[in-house]
C-alpha atoms as a PDB file:
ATOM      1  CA  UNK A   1     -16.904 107.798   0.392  1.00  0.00           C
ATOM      2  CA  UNK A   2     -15.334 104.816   2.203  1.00  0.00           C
ATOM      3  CA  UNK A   3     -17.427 105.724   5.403  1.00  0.00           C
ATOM      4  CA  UNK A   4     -20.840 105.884   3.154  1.00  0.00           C
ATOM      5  CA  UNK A   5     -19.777 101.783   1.548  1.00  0.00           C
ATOM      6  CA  UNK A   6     -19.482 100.749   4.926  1.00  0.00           C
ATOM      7  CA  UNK A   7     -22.293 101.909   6.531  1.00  0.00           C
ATOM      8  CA  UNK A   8     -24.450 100.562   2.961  1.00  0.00           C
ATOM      9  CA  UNK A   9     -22.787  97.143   3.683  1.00  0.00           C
ATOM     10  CA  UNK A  10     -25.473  94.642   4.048  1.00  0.00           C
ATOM     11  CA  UNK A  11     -25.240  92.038   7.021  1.00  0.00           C
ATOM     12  CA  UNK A  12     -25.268  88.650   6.194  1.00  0.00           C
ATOM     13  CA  UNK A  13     -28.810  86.606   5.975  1.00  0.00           C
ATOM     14  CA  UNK A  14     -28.795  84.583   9.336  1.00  0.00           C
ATOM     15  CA  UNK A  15     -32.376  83.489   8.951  1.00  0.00           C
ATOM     16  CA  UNK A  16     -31.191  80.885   6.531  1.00  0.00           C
ATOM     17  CA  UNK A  17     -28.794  79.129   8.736  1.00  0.00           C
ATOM     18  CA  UNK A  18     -29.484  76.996  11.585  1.00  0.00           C
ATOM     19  CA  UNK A  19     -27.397  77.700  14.562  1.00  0.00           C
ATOM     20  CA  UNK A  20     -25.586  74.635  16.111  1.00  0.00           C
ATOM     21  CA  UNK A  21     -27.372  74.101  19.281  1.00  0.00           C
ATOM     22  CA  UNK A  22     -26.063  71.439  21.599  1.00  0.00           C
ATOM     23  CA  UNK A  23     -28.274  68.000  21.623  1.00  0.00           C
ATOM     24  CA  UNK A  24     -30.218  67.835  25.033  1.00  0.00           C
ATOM     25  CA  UNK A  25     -29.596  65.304  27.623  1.00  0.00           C
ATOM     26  CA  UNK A  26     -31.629  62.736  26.477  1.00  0.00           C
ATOM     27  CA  UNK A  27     -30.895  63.159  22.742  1.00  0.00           C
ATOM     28  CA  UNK A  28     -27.706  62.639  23.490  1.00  0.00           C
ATOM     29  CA  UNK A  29     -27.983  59.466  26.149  1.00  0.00           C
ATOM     30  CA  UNK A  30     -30.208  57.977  22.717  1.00  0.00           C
ATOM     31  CA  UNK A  31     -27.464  58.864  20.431  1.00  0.00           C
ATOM     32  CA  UNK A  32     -25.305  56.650  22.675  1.00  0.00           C
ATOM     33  CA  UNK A  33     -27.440  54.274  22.925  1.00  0.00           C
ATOM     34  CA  UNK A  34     -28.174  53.676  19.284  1.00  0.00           C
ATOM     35  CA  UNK A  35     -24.750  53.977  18.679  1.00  0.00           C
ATOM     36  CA  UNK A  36     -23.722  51.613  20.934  1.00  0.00           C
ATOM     37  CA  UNK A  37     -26.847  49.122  19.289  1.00  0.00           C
ATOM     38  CA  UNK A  38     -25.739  49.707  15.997  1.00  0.00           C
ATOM     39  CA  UNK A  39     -22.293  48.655  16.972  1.00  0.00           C
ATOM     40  CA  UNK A  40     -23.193  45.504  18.959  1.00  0.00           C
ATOM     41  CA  UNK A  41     -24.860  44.602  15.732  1.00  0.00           C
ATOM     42  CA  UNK A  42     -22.072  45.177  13.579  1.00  0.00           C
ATOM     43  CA  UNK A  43     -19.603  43.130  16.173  1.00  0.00           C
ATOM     44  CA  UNK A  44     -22.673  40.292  15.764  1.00  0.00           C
ATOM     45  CA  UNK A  45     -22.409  40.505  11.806  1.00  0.00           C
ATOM     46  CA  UNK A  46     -18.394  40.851  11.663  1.00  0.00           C
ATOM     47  CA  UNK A  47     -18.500  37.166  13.893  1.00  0.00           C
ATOM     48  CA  UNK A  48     -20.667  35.687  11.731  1.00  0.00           C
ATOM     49  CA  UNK A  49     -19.131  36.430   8.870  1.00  0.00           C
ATOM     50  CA  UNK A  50     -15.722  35.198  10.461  1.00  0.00           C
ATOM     51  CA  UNK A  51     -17.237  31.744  11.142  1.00  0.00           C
ATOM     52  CA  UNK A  52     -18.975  31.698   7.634  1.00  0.00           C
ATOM     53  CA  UNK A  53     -15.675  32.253   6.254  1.00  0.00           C
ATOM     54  CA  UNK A  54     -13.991  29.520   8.404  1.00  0.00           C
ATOM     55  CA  UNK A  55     -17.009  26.892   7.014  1.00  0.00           C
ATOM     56  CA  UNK A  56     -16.286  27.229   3.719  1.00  0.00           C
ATOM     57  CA  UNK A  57     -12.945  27.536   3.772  1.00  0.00           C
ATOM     58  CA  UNK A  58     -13.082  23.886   5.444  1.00  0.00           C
ATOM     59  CA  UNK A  59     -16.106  23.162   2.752  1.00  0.00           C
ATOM     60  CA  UNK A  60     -13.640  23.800   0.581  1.00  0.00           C
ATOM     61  CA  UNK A  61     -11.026  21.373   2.103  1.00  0.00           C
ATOM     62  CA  UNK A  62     -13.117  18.791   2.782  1.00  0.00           C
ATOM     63  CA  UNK A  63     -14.246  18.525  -1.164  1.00  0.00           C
ATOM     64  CA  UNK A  64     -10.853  18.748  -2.502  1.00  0.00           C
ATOM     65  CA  UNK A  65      -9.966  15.379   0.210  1.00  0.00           C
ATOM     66  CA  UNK A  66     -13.344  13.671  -0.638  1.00  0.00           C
ATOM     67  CA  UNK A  67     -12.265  14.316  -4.293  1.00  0.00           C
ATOM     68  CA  UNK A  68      -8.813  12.875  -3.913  1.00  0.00           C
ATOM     69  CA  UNK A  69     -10.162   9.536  -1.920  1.00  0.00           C
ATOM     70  CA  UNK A  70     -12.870   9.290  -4.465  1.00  0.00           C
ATOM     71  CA  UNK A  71     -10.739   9.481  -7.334  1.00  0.00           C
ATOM     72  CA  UNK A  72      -7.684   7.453  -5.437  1.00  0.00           C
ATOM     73  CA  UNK A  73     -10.559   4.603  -4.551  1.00  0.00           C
ATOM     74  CA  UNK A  74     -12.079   5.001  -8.385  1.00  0.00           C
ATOM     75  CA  UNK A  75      -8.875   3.994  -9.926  1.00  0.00           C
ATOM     76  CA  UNK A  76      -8.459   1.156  -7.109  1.00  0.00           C
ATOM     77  CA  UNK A  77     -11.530  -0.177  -7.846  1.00  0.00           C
ATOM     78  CA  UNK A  78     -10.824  -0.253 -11.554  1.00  0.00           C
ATOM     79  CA  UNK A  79      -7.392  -1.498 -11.081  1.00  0.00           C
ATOM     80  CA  UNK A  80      -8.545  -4.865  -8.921  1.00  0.00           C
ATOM     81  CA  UNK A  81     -10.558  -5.508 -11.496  1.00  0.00           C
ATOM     82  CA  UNK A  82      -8.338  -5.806 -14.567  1.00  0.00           C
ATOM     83  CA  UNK A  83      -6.001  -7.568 -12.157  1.00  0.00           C
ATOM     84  CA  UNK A  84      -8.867 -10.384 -12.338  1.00  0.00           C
ATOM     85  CA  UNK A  85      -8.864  -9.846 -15.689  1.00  0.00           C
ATOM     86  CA  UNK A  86      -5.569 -10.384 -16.039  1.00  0.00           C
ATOM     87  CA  UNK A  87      -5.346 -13.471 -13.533  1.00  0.00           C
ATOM     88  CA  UNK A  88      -8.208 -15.053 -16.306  1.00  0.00           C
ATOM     89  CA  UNK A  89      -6.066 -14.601 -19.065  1.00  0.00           C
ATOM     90  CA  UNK A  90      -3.152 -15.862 -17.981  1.00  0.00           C
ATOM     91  CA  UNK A  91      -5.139 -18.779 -16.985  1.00  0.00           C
ATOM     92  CA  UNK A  92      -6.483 -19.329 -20.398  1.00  0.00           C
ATOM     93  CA  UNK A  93      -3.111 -18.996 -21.507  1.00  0.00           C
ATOM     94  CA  UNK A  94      -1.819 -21.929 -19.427  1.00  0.00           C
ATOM     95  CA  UNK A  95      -4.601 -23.850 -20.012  1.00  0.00           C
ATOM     96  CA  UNK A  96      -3.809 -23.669 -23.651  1.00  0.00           C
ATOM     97  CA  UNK A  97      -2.680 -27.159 -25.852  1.00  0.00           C
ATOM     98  CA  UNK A  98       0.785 -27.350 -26.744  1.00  0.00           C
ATOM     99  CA  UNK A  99       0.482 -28.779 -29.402  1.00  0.00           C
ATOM    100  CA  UNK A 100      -1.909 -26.851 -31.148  1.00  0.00           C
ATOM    101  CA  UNK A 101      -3.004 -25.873 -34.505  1.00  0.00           C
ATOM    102  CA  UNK A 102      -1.245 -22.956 -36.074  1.00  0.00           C
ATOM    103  CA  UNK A 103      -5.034 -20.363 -35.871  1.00  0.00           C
ATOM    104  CA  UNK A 104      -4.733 -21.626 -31.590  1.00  0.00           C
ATOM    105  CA  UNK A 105      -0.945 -20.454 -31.721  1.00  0.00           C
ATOM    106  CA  UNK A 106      -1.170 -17.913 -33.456  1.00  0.00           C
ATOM    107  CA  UNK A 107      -4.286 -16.942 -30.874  1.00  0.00           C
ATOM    108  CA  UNK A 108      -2.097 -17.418 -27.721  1.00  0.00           C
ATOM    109  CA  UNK A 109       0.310 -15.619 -28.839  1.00  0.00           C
ATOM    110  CA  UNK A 110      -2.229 -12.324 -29.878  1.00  0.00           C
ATOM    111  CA  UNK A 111      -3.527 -13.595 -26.073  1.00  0.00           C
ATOM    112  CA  UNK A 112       0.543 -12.926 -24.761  1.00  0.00           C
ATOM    113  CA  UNK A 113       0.645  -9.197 -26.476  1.00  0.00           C
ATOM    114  CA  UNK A 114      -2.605  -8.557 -24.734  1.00  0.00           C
ATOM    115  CA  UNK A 115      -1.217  -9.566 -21.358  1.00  0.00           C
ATOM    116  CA  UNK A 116       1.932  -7.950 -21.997  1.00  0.00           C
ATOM    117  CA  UNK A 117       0.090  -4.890 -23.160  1.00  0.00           C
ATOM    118  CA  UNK A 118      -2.221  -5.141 -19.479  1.00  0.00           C
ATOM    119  CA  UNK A 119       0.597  -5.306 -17.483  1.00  0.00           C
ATOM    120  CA  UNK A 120       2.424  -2.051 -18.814  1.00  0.00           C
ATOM    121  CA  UNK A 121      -1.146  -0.369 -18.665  1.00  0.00           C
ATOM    122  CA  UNK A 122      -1.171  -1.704 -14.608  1.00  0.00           C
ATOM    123  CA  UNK A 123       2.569  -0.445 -14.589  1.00  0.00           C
ATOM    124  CA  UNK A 124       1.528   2.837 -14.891  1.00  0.00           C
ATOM    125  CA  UNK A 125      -0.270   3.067 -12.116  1.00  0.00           C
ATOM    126  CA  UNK A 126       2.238   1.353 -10.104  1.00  0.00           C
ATOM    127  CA  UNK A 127       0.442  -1.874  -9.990  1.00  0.00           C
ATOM    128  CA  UNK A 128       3.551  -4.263 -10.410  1.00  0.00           C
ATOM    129  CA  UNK A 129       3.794  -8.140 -10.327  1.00  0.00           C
ATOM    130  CA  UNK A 130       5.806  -9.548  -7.482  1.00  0.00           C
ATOM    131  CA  UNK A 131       6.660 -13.204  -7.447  1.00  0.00           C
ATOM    132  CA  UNK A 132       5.116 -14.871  -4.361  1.00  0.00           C
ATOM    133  CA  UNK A 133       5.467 -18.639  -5.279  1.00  0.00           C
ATOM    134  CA  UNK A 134       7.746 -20.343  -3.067  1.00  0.00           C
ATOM    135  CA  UNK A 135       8.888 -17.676  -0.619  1.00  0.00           C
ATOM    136  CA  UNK A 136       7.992 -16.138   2.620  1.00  0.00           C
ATOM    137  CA  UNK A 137       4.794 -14.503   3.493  1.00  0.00           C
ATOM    138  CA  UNK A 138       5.308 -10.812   3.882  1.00  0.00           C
ATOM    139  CA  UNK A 139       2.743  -8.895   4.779  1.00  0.00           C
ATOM    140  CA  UNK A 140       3.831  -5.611   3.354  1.00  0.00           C
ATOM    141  CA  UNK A 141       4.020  -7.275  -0.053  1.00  0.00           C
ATOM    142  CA  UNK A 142       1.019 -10.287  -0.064  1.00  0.00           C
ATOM    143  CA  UNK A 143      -2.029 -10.346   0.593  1.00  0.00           C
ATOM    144  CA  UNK A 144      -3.634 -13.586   2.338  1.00  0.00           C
ATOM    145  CA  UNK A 145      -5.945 -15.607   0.324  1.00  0.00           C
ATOM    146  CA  UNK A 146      -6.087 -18.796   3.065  1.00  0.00           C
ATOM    147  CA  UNK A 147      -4.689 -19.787   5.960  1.00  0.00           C
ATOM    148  CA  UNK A 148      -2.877 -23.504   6.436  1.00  0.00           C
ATOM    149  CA  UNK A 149      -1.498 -25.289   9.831  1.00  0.00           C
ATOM    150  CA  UNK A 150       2.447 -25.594  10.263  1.00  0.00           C
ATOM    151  CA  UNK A 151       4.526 -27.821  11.584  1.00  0.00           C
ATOM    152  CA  UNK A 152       6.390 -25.523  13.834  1.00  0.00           C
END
């Protein structure tokens, strides 16, 4: 009975399957070749994308530096000019009568708390006043407003 099943088996359908046949010659030598294209290409891409990376990646540096300057030279802008704000008031405030009525005293001395008040504001931002009158020019610490001839 065993003899009769194997004889009955069936072979397998081979019309079905393709058999793996070996690319020709010049199949193969354009396999290569658009292999080796399709690599070039990707080498070209990979490159590009390294330097677009790089770009922004300074973009991105040079924004945050423009940002700081911008912001550094905002505030100095805005800082000279309460200084000459200041410098006006404290003019007023010696130009003011000694002896004055009590509504001009009690003005100048609103006018002090105001310049007290401008100077802790300009404190803050490390603006500081430095006495000048009377002592040597340093550079590091004055800035020139005129020159004058010595004697030496």
């Amino acid at each position: 009975m065993m003899k009769k099943m194997e004889q009955e088996k069936i072979p397998p359908d081979t019309s079905q399957t393709t058999p793996h046949e070996k690319p020709s010659q010049e199949e193969g030598e354009e396999i290569a070749k658009n292999l080796h294209a399709a690599e070039t290409e990707a080498k070209k891409h990979y490159e590009k994308l390294l330097r677009v990376m790089a770009e922004f990646d300074n973009y991105k540096k040079r924004t945050s530096k423009e940002l700081e300057e911008r912001t550094k030279y905002a505030n100095e802008e805005l800082l000279a000019s309460l200084v000459v704000t200041l410098d006006d008031l404290d003019r007023v405030i010696d130009h003011a009568p000694q002896e004055a009525s009590s509504d001009i005293a009690t003005m100048m001395v609103g006018m002090e708390l105001v310049r007290k008040s401008l100077l802790t504001t300009l404190e803050k931002f490390d603006l500081k006043v430095i006495e000048a009158q009377g002592k040597k020019f340093d550079p590091t610490e004055h800035e020139a407003i005129a020159t004058m001839a010595s004697n030496a």
